[in-house]
PDB file of N, CA and C in Angstrom:
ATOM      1  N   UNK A   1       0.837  -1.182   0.000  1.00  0.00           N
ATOM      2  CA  UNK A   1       0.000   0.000   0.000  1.00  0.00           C
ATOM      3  C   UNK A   1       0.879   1.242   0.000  1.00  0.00           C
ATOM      4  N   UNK A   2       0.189   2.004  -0.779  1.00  0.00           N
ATOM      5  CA  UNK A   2       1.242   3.675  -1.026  1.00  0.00           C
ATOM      6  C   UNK A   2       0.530   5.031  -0.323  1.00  0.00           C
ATOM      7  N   UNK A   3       1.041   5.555   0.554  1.00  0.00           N
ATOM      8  CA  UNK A   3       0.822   6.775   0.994  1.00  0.00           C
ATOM      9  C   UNK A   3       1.035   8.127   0.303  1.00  0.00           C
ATOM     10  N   UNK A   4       0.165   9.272  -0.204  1.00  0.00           N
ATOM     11  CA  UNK A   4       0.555   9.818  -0.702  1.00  0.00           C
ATOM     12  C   UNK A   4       2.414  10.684  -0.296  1.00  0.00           C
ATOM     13  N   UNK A   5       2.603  10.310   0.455  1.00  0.00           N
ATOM     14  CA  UNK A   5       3.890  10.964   0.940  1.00  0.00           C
ATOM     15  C   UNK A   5       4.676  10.140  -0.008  1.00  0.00           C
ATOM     16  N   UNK A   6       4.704   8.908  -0.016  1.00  0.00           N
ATOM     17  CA  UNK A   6       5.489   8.071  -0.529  1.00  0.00           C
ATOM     18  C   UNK A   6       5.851   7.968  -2.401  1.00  0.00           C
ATOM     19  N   UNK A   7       4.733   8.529  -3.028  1.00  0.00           N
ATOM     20  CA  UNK A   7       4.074   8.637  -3.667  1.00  0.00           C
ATOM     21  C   UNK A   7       5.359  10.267  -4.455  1.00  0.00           C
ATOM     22  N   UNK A   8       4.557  11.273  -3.460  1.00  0.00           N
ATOM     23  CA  UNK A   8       5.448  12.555  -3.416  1.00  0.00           C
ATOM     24  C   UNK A   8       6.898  12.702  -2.532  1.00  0.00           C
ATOM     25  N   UNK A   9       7.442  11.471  -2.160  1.00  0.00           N
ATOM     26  CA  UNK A   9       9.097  12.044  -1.767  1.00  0.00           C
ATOM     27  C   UNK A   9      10.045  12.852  -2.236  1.00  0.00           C
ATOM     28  N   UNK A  10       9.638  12.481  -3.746  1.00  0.00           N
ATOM     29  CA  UNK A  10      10.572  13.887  -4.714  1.00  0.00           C
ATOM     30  C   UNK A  10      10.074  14.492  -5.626  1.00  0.00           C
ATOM     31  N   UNK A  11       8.880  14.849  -5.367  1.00  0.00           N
ATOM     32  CA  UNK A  11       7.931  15.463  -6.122  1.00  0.00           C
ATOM     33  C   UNK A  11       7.606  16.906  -5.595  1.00  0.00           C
ATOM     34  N   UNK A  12       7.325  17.467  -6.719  1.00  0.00           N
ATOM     35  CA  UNK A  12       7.338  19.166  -6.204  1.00  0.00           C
ATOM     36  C   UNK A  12       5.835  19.556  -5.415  1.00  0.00           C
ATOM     37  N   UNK A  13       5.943  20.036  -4.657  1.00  0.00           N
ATOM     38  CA  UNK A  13       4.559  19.766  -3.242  1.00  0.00           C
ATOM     39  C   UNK A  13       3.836  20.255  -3.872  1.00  0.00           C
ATOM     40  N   UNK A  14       3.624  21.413  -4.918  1.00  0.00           N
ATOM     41  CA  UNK A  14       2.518  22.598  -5.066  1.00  0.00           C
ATOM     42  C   UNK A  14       1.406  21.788  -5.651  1.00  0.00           C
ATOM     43  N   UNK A  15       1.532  20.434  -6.431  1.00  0.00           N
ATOM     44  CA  UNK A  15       0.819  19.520  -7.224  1.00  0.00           C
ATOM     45  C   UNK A  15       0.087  18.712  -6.147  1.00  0.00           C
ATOM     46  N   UNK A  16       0.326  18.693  -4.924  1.00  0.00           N
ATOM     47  CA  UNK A  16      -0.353  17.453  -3.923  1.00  0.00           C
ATOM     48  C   UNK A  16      -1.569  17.070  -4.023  1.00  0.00           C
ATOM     49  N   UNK A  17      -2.185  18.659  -4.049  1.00  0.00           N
ATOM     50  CA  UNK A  17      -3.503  18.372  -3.896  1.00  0.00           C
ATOM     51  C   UNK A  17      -4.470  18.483  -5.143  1.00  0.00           C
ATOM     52  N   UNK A  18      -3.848  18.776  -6.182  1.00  0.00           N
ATOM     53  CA  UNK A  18      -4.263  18.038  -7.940  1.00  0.00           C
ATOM     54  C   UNK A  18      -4.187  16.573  -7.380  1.00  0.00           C
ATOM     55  N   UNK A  19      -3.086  16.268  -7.424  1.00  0.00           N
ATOM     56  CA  UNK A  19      -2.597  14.571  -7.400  1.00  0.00           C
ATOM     57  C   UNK A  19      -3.529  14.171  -6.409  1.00  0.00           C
ATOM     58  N   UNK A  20      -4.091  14.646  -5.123  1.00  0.00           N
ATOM     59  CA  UNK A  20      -4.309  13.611  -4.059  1.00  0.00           C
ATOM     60  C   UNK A  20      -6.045  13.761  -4.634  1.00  0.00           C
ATOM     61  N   UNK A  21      -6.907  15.002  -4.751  1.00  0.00           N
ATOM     62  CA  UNK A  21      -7.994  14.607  -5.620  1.00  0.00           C
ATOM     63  C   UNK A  21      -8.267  13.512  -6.581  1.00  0.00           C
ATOM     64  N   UNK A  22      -7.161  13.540  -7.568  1.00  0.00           N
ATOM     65  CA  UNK A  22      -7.406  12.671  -8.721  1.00  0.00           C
ATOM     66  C   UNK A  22      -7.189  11.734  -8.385  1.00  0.00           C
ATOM     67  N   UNK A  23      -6.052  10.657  -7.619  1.00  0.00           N
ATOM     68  CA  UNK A  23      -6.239   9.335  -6.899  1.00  0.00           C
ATOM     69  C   UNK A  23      -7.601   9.171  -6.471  1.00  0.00           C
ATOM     70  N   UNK A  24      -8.602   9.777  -5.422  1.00  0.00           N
ATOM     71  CA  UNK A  24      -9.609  10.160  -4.760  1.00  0.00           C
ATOM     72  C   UNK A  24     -10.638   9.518  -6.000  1.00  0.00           C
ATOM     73  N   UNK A  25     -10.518  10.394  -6.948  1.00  0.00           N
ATOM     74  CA  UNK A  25     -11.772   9.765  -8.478  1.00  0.00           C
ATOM     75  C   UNK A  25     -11.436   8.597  -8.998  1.00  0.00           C
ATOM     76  N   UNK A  26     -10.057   8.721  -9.142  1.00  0.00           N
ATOM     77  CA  UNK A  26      -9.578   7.283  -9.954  1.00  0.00           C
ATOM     78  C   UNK A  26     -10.501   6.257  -9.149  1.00  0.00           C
ATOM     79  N   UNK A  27      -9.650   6.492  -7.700  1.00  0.00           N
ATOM     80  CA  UNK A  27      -9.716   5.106  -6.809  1.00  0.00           C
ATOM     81  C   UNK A  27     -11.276   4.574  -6.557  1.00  0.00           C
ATOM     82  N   UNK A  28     -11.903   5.581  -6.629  1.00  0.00           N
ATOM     83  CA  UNK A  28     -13.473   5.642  -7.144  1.00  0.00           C
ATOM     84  C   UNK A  28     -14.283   4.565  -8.253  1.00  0.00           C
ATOM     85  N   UNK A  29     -13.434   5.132  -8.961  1.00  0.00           N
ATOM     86  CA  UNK A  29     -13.949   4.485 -10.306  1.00  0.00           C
ATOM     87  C   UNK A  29     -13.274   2.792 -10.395  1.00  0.00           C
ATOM     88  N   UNK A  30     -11.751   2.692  -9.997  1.00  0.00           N
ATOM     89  CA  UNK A  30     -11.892   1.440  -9.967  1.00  0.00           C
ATOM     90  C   UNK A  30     -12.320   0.585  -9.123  1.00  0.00           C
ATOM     91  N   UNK A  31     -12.731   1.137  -7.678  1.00  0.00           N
ATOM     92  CA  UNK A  31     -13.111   0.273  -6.635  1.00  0.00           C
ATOM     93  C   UNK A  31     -14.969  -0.231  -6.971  1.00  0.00           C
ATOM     94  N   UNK A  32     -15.280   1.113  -7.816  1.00  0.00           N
ATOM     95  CA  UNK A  32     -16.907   0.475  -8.264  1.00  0.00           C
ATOM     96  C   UNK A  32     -16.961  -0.472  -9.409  1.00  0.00           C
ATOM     97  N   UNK A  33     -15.885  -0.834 -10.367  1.00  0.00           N
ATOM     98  CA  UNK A  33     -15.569  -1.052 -11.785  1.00  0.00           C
ATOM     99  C   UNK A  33     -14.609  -2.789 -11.445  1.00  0.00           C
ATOM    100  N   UNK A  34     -14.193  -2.432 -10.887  1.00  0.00           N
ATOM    101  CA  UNK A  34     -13.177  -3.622 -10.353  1.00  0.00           C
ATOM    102  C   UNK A  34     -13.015  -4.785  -9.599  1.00  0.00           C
ATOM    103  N   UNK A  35     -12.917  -5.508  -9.436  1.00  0.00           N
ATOM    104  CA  UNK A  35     -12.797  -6.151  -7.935  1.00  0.00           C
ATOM    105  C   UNK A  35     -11.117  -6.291  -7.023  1.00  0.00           C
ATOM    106  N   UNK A  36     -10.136  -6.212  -8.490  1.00  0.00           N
ATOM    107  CA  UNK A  36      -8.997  -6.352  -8.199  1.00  0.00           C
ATOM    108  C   UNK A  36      -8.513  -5.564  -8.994  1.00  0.00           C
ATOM    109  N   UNK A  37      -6.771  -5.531  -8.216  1.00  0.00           N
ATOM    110  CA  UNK A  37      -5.894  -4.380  -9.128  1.00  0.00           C
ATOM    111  C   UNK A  37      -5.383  -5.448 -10.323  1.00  0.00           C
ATOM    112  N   UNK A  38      -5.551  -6.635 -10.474  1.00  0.00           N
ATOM    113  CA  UNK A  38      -5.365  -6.958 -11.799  1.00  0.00           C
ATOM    114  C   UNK A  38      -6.556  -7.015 -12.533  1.00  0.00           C
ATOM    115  N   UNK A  39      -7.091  -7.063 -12.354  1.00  0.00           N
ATOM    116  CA  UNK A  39      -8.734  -7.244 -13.315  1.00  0.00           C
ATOM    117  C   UNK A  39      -8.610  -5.790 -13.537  1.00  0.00           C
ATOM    118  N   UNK A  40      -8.299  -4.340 -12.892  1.00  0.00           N
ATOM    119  CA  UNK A  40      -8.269  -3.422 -12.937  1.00  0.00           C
ATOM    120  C   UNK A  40      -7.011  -2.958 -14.452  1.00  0.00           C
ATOM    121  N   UNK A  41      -6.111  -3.739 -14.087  1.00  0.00           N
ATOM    122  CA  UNK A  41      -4.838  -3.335 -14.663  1.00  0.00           C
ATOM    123  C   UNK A  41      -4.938  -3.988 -16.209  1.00  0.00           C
ATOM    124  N   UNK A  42      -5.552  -5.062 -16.045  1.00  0.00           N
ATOM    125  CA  UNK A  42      -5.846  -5.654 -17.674  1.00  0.00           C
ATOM    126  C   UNK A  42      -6.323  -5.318 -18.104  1.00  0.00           C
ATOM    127  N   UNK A  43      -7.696  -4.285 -17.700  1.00  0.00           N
ATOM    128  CA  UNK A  43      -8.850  -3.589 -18.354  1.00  0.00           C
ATOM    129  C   UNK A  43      -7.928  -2.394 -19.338  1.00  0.00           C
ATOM    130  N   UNK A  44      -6.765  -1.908 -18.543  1.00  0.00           N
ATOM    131  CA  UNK A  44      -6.283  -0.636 -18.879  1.00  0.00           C
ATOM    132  C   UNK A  44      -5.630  -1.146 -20.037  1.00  0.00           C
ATOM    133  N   UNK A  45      -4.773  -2.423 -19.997  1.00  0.00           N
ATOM    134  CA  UNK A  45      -3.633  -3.002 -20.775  1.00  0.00           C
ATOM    135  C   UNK A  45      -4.250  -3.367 -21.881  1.00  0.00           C
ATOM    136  N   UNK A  46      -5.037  -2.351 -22.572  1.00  0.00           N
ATOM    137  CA  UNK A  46      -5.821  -3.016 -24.110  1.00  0.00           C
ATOM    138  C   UNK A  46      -4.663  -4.100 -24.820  1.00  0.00           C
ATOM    139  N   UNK A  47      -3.662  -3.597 -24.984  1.00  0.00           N
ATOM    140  CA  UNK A  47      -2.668  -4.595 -26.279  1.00  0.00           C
ATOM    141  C   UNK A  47      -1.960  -5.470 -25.420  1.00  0.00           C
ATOM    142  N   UNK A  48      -2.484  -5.802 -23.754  1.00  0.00           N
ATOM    143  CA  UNK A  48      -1.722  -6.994 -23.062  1.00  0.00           C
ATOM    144  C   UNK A  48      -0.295  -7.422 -23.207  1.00  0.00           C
ATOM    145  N   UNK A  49       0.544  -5.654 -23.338  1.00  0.00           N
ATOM    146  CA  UNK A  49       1.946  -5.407 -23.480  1.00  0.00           C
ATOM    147  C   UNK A  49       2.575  -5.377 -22.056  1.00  0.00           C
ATOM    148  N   UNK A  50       1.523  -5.878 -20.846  1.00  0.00           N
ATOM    149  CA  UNK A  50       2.433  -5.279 -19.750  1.00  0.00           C
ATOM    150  C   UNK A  50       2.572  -4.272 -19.365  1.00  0.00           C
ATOM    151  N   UNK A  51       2.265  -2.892 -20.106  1.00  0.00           N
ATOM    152  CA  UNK A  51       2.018  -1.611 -19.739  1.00  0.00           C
ATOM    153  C   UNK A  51       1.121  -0.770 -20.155  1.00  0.00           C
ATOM    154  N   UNK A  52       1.027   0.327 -18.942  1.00  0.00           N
ATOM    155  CA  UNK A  52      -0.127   1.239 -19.370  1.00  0.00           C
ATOM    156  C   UNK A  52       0.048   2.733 -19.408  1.00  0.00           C
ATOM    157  N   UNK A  53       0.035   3.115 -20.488  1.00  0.00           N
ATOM    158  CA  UNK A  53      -0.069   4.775 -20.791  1.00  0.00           C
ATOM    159  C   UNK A  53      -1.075   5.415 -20.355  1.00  0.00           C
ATOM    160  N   UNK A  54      -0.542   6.329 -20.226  1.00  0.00           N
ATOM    161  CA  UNK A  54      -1.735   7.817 -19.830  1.00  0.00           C
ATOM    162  C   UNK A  54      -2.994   7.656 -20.601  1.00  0.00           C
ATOM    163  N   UNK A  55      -2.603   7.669 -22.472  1.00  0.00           N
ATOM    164  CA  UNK A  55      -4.093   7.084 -22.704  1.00  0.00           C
ATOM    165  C   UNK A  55      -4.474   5.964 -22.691  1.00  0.00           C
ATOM    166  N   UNK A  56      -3.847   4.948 -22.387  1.00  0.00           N
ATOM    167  CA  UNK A  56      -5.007   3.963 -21.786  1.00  0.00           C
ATOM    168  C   UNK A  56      -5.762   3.987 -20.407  1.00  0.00           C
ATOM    169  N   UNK A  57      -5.043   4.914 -19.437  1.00  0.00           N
ATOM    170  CA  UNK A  57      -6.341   5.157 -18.883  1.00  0.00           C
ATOM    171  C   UNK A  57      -7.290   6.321 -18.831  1.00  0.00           C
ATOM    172  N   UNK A  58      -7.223   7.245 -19.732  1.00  0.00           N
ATOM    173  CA  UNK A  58      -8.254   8.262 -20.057  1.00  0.00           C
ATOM    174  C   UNK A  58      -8.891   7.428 -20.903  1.00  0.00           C
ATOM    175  N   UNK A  59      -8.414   6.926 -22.032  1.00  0.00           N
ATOM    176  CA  UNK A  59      -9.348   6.400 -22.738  1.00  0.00           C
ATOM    177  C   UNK A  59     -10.628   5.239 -21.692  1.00  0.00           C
ATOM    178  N   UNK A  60     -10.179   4.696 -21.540  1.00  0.00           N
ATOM    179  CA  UNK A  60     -10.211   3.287 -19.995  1.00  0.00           C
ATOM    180  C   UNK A  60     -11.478   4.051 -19.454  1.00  0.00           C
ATOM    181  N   UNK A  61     -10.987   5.299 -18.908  1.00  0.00           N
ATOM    182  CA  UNK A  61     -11.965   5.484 -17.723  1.00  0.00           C
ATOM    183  C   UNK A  61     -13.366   6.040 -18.522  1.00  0.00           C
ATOM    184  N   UNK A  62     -12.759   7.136 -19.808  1.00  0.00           N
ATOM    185  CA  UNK A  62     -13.929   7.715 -20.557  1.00  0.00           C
ATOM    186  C   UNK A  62     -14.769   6.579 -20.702  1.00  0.00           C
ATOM    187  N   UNK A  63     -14.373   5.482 -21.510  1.00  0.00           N
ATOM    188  CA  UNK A  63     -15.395   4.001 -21.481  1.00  0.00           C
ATOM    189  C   UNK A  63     -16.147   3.645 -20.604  1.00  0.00           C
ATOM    190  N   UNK A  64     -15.898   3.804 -19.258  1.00  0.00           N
ATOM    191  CA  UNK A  64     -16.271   3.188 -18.027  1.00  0.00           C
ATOM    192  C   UNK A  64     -17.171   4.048 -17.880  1.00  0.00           C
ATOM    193  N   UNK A  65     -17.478   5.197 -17.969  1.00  0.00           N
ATOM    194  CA  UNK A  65     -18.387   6.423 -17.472  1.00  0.00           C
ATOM    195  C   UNK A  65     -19.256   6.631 -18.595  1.00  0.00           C
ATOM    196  N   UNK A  66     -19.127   5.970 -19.649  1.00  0.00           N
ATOM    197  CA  UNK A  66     -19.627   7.103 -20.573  1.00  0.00           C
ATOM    198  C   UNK A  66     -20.885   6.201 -20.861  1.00  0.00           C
ATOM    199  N   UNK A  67     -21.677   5.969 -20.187  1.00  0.00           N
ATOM    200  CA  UNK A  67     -22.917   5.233 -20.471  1.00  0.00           C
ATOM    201  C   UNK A  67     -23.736   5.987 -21.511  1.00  0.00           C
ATOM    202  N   UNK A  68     -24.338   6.901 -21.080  1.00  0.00           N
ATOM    203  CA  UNK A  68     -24.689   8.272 -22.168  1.00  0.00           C
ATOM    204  C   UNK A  68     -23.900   8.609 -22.677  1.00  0.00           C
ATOM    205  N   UNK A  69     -24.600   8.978 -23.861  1.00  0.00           N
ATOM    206  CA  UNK A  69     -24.065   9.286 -25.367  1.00  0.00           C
ATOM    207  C   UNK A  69     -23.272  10.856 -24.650  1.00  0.00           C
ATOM    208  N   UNK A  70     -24.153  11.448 -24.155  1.00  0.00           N
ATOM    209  CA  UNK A  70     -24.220  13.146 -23.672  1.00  0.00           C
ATOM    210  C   UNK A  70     -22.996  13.601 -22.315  1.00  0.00           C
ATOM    211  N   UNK A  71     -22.766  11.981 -21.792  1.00  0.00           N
ATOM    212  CA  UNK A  71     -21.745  12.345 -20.927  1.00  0.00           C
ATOM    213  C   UNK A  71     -20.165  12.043 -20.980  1.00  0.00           C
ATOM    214  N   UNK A  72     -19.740  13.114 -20.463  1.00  0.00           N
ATOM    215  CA  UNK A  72     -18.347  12.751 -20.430  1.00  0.00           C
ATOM    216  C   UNK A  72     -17.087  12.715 -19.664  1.00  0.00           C
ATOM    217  N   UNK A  73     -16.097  12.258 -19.945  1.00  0.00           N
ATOM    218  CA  UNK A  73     -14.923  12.338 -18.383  1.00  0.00           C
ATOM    219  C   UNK A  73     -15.024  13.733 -17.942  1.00  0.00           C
ATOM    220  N   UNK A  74     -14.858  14.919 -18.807  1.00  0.00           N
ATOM    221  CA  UNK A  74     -15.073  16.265 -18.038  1.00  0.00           C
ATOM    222  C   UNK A  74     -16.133  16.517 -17.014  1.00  0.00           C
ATOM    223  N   UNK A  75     -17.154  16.116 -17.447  1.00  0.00           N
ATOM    224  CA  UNK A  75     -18.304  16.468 -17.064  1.00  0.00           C
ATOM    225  C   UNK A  75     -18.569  16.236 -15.583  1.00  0.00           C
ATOM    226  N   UNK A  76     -18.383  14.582 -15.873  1.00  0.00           N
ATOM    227  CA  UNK A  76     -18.158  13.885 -14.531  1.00  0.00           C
ATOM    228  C   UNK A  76     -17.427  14.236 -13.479  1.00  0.00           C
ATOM    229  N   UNK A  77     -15.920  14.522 -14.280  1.00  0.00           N
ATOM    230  CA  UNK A  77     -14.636  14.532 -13.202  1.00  0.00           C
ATOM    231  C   UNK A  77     -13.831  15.181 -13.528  1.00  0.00           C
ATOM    232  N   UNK A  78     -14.272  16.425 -13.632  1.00  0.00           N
ATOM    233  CA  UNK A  78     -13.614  17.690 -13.989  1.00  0.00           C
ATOM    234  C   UNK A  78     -11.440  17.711 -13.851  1.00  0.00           C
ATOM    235  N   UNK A  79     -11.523  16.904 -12.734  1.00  0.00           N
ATOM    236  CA  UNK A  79     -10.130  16.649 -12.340  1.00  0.00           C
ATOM    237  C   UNK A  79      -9.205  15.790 -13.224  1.00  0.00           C
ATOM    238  N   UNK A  80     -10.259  14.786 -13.647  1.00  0.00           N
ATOM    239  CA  UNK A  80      -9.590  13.660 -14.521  1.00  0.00           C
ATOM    240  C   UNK A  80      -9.345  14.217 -15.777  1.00  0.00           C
ATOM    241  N   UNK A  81      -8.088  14.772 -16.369  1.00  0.00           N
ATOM    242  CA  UNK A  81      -7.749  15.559 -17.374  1.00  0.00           C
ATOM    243  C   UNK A  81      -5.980  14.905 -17.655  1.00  0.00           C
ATOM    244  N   UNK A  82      -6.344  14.851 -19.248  1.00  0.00           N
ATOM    245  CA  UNK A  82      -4.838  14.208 -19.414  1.00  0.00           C
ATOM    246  C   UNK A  82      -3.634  15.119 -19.281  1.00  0.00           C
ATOM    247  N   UNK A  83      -3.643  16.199 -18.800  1.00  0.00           N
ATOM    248  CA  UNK A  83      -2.519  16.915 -17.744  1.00  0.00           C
ATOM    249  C   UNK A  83      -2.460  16.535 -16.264  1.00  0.00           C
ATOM    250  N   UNK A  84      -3.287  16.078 -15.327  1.00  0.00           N
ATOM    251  CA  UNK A  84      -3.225  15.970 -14.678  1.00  0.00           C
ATOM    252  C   UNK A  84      -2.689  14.216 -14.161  1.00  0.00           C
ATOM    253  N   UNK A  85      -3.185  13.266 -14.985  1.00  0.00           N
ATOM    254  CA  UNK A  85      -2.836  12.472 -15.103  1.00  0.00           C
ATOM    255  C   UNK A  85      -1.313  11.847 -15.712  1.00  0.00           C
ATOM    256  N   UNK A  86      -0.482  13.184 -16.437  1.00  0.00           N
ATOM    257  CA  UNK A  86       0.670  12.958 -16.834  1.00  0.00           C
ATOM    258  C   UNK A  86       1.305  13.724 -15.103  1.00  0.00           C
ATOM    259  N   UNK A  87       0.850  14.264 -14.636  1.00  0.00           N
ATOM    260  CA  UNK A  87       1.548  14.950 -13.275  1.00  0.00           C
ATOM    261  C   UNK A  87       1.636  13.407 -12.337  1.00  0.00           C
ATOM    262  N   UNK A  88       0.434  12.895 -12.189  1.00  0.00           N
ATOM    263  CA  UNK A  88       0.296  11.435 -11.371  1.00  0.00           C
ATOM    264  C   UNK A  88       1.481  10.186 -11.621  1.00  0.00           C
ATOM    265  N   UNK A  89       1.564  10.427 -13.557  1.00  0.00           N
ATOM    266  CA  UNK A  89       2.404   9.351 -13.837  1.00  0.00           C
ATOM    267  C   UNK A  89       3.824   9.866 -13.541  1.00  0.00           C
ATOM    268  N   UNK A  90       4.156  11.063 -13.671  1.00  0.00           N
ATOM    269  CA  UNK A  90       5.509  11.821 -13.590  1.00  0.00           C
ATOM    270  C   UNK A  90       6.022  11.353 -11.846  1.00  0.00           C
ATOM    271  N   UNK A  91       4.806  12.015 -11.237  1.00  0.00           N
ATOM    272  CA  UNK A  91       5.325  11.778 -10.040  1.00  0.00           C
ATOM    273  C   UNK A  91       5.764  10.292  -9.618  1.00  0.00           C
ATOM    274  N   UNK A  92       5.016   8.945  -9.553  1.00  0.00           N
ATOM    275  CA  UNK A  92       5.529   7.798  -9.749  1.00  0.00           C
ATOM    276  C   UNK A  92       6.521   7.564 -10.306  1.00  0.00           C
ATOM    277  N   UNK A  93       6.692   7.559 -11.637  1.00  0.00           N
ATOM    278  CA  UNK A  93       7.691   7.481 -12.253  1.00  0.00           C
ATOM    279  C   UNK A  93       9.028   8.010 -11.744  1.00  0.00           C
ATOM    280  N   UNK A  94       8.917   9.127 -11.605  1.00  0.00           N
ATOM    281  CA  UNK A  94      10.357   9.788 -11.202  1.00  0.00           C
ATOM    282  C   UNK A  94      10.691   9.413  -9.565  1.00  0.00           C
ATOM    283  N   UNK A  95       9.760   8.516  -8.618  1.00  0.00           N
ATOM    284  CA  UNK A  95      10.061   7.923  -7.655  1.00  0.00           C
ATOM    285  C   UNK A  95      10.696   6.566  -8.301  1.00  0.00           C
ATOM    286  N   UNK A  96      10.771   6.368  -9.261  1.00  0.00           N
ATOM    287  CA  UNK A  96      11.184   4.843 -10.066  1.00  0.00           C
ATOM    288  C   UNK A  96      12.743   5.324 -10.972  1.00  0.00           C
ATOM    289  N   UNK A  97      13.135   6.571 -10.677  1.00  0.00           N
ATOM    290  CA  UNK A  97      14.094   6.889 -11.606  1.00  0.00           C
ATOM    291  C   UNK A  97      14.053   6.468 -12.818  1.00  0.00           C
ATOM    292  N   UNK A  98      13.396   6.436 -13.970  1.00  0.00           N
ATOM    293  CA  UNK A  98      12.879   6.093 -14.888  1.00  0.00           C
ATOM    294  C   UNK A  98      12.474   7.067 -15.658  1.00  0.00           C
ATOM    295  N   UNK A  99      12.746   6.779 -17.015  1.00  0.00           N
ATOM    296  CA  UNK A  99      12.492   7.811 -18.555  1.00  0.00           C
ATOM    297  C   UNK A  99      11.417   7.752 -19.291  1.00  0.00           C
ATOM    298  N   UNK A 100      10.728   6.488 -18.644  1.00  0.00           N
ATOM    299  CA  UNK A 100       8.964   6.145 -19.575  1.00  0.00           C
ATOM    300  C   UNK A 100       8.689   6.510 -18.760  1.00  0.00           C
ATOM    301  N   UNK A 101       6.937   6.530 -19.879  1.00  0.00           N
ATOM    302  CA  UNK A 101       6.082   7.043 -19.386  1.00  0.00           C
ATOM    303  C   UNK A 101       4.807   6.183 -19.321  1.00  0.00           C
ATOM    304  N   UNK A 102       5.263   4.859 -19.163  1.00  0.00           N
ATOM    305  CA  UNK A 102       4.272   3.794 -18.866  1.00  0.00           C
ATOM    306  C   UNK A 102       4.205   3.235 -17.786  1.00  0.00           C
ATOM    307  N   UNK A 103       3.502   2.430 -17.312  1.00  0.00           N
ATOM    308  CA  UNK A 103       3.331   1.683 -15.843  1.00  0.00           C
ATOM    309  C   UNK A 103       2.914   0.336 -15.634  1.00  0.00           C
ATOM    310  N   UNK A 104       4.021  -0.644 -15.270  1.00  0.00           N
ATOM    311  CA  UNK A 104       4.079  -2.188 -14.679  1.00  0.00           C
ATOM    312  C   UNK A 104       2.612  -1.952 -14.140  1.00  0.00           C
ATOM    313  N   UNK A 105       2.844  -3.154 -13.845  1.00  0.00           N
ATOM    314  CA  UNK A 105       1.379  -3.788 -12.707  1.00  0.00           C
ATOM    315  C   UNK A 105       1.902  -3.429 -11.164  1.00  0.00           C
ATOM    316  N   UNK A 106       2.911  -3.334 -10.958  1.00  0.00           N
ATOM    317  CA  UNK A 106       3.498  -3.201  -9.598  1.00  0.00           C
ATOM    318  C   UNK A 106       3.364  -1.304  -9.271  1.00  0.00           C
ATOM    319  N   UNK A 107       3.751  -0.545 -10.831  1.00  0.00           N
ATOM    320  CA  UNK A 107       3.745   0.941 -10.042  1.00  0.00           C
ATOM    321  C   UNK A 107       2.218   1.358 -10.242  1.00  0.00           C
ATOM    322  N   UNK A 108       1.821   0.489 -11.002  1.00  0.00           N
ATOM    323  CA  UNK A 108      -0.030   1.017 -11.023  1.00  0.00           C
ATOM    324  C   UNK A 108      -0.514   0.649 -10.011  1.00  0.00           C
ATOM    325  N   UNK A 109      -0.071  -0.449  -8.906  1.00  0.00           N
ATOM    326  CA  UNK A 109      -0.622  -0.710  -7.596  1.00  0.00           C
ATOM    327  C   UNK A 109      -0.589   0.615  -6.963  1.00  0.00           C
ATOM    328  N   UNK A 110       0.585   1.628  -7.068  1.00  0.00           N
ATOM    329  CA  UNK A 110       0.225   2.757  -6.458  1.00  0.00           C
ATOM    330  C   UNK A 110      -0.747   3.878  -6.535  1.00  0.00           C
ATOM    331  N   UNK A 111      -1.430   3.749  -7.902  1.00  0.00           N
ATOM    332  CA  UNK A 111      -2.534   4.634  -8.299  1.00  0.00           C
ATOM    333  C   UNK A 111      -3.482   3.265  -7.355  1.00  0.00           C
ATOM    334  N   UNK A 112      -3.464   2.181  -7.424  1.00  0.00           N
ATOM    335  CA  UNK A 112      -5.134   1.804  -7.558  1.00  0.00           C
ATOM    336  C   UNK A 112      -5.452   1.591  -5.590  1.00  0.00           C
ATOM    337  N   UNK A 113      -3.744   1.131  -5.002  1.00  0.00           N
ATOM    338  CA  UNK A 113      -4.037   1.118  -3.860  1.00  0.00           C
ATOM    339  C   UNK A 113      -4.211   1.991  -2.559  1.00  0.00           C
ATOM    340  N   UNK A 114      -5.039   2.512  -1.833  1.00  0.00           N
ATOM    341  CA  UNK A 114      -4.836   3.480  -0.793  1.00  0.00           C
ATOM    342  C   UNK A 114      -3.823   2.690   0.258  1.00  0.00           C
ATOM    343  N   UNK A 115      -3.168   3.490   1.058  1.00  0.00           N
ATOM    344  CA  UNK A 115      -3.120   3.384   2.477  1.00  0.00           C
ATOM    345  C   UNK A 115      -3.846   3.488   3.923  1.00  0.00           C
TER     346      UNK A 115
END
């Protein structure tokens, strides 16, 4: 389990509370959508490469919400925006010292799991 501290050790603070909202919706959406962080993580992994990009989960989540024709990720979750979601992956990532911008099953446990 990941604490947002853990999360932000070398991450620039002014973003916390973008980042700690949008975990907040994510974790939302997969805890109603999901039962597990792999059933969660395969949903995202359309091409079952082992990893997941930023748009696979905007795309991912727009799917999941978008029952109506008329609704959409904005609408819903004003927060969930693919800037904000490259801030989420940055921050992980750069706790991983790492140059991608994709995510194992192990650093997506940190988006899907609370502390």
């Amino acid at each position: 389990k990941t604490s947002i501290g853990t999360i932000f050790s070398n991450f620039n603070y002014k973003n916390i509370e973008i980042i700690n909202d949008l975990l907040t919706q994510l974790r939302s959406i997969f805890y109603s959508n999901f039962s597990n962080l792999i059933s969660a993580f395969q949903y995202f992994d359309s091409d079952n490469n082992g990893w997941i990009n930023i748009d696979d989960i905007f795309i991912g989540i727009s799917n999941l919400i978008n029952t109506e024709e008329s609704s959409s990720i904005s609408d819903q979750y004003p927060i969930i925006t693919l800037n904000n979601l490259s801030l989420l992956f940055n921050s992980i990532l750069f706790n991983e010292s790492s140059t991608r911008s994709t995510l194992n099953v192990r650093e997506f446990s940190k988006i899907y799991t609370t502390s």
